[in-house]
PDB file of N, CA and C in Angstrom:
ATOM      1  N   UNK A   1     -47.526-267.030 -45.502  1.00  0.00           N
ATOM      2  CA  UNK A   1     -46.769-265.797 -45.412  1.00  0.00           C
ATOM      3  C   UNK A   1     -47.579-264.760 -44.645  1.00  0.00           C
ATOM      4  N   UNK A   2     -46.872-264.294 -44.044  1.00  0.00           N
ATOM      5  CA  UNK A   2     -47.688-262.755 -43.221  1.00  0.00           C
ATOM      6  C   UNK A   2     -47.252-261.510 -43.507  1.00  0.00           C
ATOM      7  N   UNK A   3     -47.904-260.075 -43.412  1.00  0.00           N
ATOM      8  CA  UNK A   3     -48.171-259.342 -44.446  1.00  0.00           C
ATOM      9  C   UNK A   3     -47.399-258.219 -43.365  1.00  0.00           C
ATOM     10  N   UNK A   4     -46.261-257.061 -44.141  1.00  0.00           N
ATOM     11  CA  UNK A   4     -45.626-256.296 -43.306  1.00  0.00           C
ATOM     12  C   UNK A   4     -45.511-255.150 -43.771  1.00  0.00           C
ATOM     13  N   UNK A   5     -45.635-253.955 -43.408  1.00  0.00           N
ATOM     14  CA  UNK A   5     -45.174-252.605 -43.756  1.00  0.00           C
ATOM     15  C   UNK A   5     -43.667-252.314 -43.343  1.00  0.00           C
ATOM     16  N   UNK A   6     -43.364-251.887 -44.606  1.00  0.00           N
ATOM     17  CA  UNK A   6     -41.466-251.640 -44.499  1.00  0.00           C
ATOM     18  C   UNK A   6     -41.152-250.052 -44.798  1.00  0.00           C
ATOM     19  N   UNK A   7     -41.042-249.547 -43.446  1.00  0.00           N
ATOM     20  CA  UNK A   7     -40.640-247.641 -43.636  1.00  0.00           C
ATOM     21  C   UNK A   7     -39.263-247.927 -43.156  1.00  0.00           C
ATOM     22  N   UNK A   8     -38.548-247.072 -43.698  1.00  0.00           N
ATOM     23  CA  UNK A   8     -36.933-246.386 -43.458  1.00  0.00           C
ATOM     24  C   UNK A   8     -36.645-244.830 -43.772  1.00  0.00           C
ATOM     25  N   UNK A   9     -35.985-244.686 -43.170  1.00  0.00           N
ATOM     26  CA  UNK A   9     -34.678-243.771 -43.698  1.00  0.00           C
ATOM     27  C   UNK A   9     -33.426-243.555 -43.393  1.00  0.00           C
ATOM     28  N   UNK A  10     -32.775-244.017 -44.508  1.00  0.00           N
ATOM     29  CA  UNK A  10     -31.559-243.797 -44.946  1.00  0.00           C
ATOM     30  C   UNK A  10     -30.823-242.564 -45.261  1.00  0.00           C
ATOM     31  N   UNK A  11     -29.891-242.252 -44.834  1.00  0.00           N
ATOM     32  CA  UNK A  11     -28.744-241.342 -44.857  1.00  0.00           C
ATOM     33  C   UNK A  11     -28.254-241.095 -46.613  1.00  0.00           C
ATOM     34  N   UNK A  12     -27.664-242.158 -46.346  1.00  0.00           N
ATOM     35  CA  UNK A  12     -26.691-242.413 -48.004  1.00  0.00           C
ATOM     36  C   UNK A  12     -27.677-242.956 -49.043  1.00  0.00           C
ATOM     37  N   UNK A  13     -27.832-241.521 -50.628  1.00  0.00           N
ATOM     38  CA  UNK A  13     -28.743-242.092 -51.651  1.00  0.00           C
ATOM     39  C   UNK A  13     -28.534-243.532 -52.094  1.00  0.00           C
ATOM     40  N   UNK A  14     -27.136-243.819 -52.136  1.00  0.00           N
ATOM     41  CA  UNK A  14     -26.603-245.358 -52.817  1.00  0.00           C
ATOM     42  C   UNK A  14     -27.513-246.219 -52.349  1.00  0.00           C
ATOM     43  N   UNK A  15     -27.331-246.554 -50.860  1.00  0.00           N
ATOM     44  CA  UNK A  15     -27.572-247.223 -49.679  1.00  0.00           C
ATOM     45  C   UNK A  15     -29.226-247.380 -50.204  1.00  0.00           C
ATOM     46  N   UNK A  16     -30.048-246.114 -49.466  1.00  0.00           N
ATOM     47  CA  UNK A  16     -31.213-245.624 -49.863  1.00  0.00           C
ATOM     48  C   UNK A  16     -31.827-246.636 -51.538  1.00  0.00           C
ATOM     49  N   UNK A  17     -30.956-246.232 -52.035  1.00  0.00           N
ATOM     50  CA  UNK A  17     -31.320-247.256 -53.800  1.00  0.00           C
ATOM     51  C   UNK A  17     -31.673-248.234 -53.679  1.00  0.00           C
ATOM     52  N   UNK A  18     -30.442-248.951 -52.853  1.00  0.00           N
ATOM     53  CA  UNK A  18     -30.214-250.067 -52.910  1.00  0.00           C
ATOM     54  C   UNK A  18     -31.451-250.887 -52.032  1.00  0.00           C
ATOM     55  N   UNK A  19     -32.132-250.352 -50.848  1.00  0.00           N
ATOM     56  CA  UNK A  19     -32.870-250.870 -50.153  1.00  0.00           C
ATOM     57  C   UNK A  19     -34.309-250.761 -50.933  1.00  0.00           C
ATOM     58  N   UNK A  20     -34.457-250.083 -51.480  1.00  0.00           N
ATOM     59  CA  UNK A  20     -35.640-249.643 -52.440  1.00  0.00           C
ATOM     60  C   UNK A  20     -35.424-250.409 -53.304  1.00  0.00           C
ATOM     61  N   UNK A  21     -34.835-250.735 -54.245  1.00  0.00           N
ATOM     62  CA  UNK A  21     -34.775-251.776 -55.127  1.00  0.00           C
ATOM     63  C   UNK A  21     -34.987-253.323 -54.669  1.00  0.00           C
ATOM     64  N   UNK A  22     -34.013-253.694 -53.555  1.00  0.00           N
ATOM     65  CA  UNK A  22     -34.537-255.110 -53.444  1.00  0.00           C
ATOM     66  C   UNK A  22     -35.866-255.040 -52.360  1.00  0.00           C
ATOM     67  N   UNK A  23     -36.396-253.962 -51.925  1.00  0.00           N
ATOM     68  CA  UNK A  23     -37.852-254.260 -51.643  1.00  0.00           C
ATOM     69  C   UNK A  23     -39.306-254.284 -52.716  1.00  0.00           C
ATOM     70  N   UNK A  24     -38.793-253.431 -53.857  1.00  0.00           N
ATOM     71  CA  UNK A  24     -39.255-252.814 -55.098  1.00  0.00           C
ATOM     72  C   UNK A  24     -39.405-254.281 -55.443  1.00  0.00           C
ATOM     73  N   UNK A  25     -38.685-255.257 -55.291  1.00  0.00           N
ATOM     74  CA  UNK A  25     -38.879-256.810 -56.035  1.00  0.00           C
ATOM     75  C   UNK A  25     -39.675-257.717 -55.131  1.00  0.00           C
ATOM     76  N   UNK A  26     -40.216-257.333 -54.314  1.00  0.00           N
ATOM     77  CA  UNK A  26     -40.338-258.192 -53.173  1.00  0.00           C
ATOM     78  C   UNK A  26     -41.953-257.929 -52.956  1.00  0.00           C
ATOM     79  N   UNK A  27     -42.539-256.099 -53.209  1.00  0.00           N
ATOM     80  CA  UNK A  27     -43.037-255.717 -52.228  1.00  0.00           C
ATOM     81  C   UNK A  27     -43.942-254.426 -53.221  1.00  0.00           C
ATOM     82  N   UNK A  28     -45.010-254.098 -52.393  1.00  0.00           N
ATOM     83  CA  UNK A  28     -45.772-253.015 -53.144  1.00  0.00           C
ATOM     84  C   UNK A  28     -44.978-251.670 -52.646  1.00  0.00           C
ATOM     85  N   UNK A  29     -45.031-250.808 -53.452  1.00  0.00           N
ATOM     86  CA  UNK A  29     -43.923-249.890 -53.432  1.00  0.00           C
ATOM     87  C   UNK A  29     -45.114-248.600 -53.064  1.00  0.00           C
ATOM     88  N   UNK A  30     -45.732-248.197 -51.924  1.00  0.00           N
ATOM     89  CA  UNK A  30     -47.056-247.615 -51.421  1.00  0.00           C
ATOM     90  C   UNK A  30     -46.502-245.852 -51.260  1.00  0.00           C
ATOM     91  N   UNK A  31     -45.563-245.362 -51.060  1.00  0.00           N
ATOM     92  CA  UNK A  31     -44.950-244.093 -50.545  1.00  0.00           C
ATOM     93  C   UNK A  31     -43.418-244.619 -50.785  1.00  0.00           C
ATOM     94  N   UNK A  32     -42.792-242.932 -51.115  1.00  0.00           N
ATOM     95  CA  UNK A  32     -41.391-243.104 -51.334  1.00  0.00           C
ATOM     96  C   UNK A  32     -40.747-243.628 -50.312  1.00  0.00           C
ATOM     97  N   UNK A  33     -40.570-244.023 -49.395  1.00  0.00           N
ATOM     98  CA  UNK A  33     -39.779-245.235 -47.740  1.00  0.00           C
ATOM     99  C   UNK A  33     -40.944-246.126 -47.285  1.00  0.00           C
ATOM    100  N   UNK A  34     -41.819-246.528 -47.917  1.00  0.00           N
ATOM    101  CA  UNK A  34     -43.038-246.966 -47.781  1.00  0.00           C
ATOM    102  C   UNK A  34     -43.136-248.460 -48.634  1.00  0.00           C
ATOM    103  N   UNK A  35     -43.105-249.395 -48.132  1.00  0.00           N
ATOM    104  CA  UNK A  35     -43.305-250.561 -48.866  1.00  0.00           C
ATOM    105  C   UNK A  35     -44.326-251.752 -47.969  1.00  0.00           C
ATOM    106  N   UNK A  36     -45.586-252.367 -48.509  1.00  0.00           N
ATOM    107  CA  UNK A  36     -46.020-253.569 -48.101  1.00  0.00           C
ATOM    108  C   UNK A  36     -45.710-254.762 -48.940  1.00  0.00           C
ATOM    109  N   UNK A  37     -45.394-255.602 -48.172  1.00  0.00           N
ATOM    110  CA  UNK A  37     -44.813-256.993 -48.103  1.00  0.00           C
ATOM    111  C   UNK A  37     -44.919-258.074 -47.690  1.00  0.00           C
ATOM    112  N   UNK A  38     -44.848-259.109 -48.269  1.00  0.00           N
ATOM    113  CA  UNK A  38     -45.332-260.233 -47.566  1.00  0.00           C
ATOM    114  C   UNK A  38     -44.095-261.504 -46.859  1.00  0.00           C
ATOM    115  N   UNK A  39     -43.732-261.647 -45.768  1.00  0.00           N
ATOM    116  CA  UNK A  39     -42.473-262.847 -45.787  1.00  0.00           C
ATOM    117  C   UNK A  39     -42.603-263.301 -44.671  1.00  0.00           C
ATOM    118  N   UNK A  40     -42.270-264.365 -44.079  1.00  0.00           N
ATOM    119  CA  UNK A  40     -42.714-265.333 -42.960  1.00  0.00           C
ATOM    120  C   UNK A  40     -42.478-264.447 -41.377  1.00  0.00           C
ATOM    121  N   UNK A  41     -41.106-263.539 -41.642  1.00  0.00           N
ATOM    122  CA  UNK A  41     -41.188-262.742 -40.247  1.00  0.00           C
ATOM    123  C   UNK A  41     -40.400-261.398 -40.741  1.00  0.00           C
ATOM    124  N   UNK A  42     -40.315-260.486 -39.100  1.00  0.00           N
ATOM    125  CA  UNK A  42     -40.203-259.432 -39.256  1.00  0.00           C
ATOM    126  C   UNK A  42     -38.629-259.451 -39.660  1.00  0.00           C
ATOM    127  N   UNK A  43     -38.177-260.439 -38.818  1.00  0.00           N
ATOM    128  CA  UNK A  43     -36.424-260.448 -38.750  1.00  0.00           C
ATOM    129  C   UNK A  43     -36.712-260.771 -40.585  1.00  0.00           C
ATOM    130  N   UNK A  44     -37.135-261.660 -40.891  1.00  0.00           N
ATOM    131  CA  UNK A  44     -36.719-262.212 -42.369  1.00  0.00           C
ATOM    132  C   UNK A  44     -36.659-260.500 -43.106  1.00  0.00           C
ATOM    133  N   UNK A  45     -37.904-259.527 -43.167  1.00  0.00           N
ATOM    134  CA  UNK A  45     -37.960-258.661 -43.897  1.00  0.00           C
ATOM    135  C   UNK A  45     -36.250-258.143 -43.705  1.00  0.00           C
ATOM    136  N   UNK A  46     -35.957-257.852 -42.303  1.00  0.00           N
ATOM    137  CA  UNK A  46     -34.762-257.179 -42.441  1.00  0.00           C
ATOM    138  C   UNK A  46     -33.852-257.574 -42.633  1.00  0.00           C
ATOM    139  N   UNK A  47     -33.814-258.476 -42.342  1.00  0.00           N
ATOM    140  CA  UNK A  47     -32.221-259.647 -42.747  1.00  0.00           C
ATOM    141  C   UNK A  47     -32.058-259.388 -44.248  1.00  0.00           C
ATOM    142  N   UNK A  48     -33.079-258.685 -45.366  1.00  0.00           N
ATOM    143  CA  UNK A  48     -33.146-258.840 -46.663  1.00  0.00           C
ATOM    144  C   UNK A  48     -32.136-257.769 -47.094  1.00  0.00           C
ATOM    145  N   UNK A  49     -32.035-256.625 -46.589  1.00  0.00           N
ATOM    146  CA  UNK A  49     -31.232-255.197 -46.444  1.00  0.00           C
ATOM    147  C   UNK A  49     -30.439-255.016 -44.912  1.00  0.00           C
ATOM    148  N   UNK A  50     -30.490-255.614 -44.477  1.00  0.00           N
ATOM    149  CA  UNK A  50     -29.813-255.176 -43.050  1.00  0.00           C
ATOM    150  C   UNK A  50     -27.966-254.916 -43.870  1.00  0.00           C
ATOM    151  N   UNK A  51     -27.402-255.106 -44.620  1.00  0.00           N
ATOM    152  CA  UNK A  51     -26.838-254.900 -44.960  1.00  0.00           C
ATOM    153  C   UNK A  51     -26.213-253.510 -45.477  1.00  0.00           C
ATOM    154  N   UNK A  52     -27.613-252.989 -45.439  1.00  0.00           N
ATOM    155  CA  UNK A  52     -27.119-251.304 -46.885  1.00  0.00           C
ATOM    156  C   UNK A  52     -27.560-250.351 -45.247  1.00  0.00           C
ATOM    157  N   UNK A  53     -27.530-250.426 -44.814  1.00  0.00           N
ATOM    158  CA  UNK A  53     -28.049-250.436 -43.076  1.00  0.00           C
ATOM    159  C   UNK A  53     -26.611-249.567 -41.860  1.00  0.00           C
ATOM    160  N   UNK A  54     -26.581-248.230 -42.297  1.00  0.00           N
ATOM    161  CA  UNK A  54     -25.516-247.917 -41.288  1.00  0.00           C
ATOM    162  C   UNK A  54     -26.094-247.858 -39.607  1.00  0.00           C
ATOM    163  N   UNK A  55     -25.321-247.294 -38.713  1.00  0.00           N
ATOM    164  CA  UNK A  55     -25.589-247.212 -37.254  1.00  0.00           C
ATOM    165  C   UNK A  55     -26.690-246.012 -37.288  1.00  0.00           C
ATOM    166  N   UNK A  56     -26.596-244.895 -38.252  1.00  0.00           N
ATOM    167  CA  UNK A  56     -27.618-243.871 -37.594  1.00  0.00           C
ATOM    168  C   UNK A  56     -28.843-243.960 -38.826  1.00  0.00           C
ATOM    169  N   UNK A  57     -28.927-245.259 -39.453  1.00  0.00           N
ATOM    170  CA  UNK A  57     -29.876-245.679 -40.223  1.00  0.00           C
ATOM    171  C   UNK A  57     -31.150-245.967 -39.507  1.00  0.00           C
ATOM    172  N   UNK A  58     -32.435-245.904 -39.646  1.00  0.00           N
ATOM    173  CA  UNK A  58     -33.786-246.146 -39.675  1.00  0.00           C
ATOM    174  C   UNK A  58     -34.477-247.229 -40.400  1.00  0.00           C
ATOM    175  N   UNK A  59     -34.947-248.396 -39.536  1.00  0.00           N
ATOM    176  CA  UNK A  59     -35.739-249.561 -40.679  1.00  0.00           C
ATOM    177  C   UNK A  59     -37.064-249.572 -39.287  1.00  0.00           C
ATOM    178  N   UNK A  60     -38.053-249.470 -39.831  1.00  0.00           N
ATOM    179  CA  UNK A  60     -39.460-249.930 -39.116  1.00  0.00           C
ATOM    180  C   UNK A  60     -40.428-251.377 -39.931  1.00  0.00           C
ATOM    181  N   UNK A  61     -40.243-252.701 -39.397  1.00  0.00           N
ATOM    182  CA  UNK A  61     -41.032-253.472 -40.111  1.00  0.00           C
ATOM    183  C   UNK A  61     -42.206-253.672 -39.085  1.00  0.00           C
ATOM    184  N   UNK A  62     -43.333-253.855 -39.650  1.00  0.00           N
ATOM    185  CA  UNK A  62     -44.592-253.850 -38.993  1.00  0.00           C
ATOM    186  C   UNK A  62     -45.581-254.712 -39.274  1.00  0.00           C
ATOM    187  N   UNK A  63     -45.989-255.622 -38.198  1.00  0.00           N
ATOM    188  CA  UNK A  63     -46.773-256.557 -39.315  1.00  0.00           C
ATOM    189  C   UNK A  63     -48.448-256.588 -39.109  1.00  0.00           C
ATOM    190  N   UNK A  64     -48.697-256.669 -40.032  1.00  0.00           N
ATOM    191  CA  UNK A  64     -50.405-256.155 -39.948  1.00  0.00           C
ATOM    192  C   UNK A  64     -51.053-257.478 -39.739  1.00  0.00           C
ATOM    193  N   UNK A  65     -52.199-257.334 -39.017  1.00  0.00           N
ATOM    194  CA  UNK A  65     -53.203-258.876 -38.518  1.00  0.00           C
ATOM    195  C   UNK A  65     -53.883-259.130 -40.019  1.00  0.00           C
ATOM    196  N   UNK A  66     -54.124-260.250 -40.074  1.00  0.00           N
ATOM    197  CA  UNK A  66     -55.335-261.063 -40.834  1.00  0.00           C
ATOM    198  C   UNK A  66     -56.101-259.983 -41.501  1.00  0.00           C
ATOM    199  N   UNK A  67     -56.747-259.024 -40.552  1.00  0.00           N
ATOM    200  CA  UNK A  67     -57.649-258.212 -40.571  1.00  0.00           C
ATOM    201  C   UNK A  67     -57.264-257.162 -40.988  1.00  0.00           C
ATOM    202  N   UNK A  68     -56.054-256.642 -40.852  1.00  0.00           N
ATOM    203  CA  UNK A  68     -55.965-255.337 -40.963  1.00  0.00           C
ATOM    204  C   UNK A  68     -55.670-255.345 -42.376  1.00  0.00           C
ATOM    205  N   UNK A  69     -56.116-253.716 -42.479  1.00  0.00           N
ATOM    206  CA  UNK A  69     -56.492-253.126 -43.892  1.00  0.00           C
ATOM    207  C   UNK A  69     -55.225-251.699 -44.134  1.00  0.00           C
ATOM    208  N   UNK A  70     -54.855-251.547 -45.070  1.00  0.00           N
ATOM    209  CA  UNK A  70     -54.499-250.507 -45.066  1.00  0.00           C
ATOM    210  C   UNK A  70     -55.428-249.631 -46.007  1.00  0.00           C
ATOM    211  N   UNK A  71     -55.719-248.503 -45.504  1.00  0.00           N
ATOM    212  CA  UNK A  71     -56.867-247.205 -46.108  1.00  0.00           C
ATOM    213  C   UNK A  71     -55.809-246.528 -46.707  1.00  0.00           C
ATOM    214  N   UNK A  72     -55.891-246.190 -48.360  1.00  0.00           N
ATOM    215  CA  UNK A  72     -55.076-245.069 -49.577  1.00  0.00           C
ATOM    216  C   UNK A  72     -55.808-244.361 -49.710  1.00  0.00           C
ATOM    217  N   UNK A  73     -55.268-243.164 -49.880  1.00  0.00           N
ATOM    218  CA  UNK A  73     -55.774-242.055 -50.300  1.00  0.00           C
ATOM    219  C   UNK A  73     -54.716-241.234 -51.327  1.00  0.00           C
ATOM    220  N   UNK A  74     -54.986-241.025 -52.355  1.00  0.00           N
ATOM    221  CA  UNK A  74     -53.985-240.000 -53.157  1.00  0.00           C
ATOM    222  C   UNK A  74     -53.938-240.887 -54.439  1.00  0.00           C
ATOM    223  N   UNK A  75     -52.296-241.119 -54.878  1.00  0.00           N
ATOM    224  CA  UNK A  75     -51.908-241.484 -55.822  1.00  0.00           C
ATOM    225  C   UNK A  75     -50.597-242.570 -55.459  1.00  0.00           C
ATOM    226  N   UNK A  76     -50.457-243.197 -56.210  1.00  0.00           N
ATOM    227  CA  UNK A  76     -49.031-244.578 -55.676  1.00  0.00           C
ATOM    228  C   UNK A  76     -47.783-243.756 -56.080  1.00  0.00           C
ATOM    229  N   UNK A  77     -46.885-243.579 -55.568  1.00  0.00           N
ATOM    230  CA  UNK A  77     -45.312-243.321 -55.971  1.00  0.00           C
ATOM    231  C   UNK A  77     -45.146-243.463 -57.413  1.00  0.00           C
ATOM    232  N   UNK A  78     -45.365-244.313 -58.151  1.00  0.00           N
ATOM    233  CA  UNK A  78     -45.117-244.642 -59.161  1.00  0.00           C
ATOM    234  C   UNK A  78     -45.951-243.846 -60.234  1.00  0.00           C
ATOM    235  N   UNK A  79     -47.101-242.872 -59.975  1.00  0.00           N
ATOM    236  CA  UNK A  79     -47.789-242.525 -60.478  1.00  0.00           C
ATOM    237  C   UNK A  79     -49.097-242.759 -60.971  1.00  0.00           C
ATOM    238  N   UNK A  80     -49.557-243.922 -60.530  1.00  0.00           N
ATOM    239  CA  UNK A  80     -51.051-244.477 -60.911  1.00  0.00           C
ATOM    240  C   UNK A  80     -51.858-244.472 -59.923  1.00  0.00           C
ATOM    241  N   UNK A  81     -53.041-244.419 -60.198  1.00  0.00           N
ATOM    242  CA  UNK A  81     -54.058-244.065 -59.084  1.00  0.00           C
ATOM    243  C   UNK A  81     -54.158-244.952 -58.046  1.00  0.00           C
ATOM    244  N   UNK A  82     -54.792-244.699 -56.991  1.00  0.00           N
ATOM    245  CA  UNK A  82     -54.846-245.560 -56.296  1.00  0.00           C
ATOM    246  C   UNK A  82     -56.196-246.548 -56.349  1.00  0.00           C
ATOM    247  N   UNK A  83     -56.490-247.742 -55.777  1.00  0.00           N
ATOM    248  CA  UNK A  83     -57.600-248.692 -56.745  1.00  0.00           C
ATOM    249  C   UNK A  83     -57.851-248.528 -54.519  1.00  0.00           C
ATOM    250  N   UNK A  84     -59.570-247.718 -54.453  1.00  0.00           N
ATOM    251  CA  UNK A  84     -59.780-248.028 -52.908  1.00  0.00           C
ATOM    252  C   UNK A  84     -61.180-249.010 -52.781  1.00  0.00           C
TER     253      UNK A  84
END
């Protein structure tokens, strides 16, 4: 599996929920439109929500090398610290 950062924004809260939730199962939940993830490709990440997905909707999947690191600073969405 190879490792992806998943930012959006969504228009409609429903919509918005809905994409957050089935990434929320999938995926570390890093910032509120902010998710890392792991799945074989970029299309796969989106094919997962391309659905809740209108025309003036926003999806960015990004996939990070072997190497790359992501650097936290602050606190997780969810409220717990961050582990750096």
């Amino acid at each position: 599996m190879k490792r992806f950062v998943a930012c959006y924004d969504i228009s409609s809260n429903s919509e918005r929920t809905k994409v957050m939730r089935r990434f929320k199962k999938e995926g570390f939940h890093s910032q509120l439109s902010f998710f890392e993830l792991e799945a074989p490709s970029a299309q796969a990440v989106s094919e997962r929500v391309k659905q809740f997905l209108s025309r003036t909707d926003r999806l960015a999947v990004i996939r990070l090398s072997k190497k790359g690191k992501i650097k936290r600073i602050g606190s997780l969405f969810e409220g717990t610290e961050w582990v750096l």
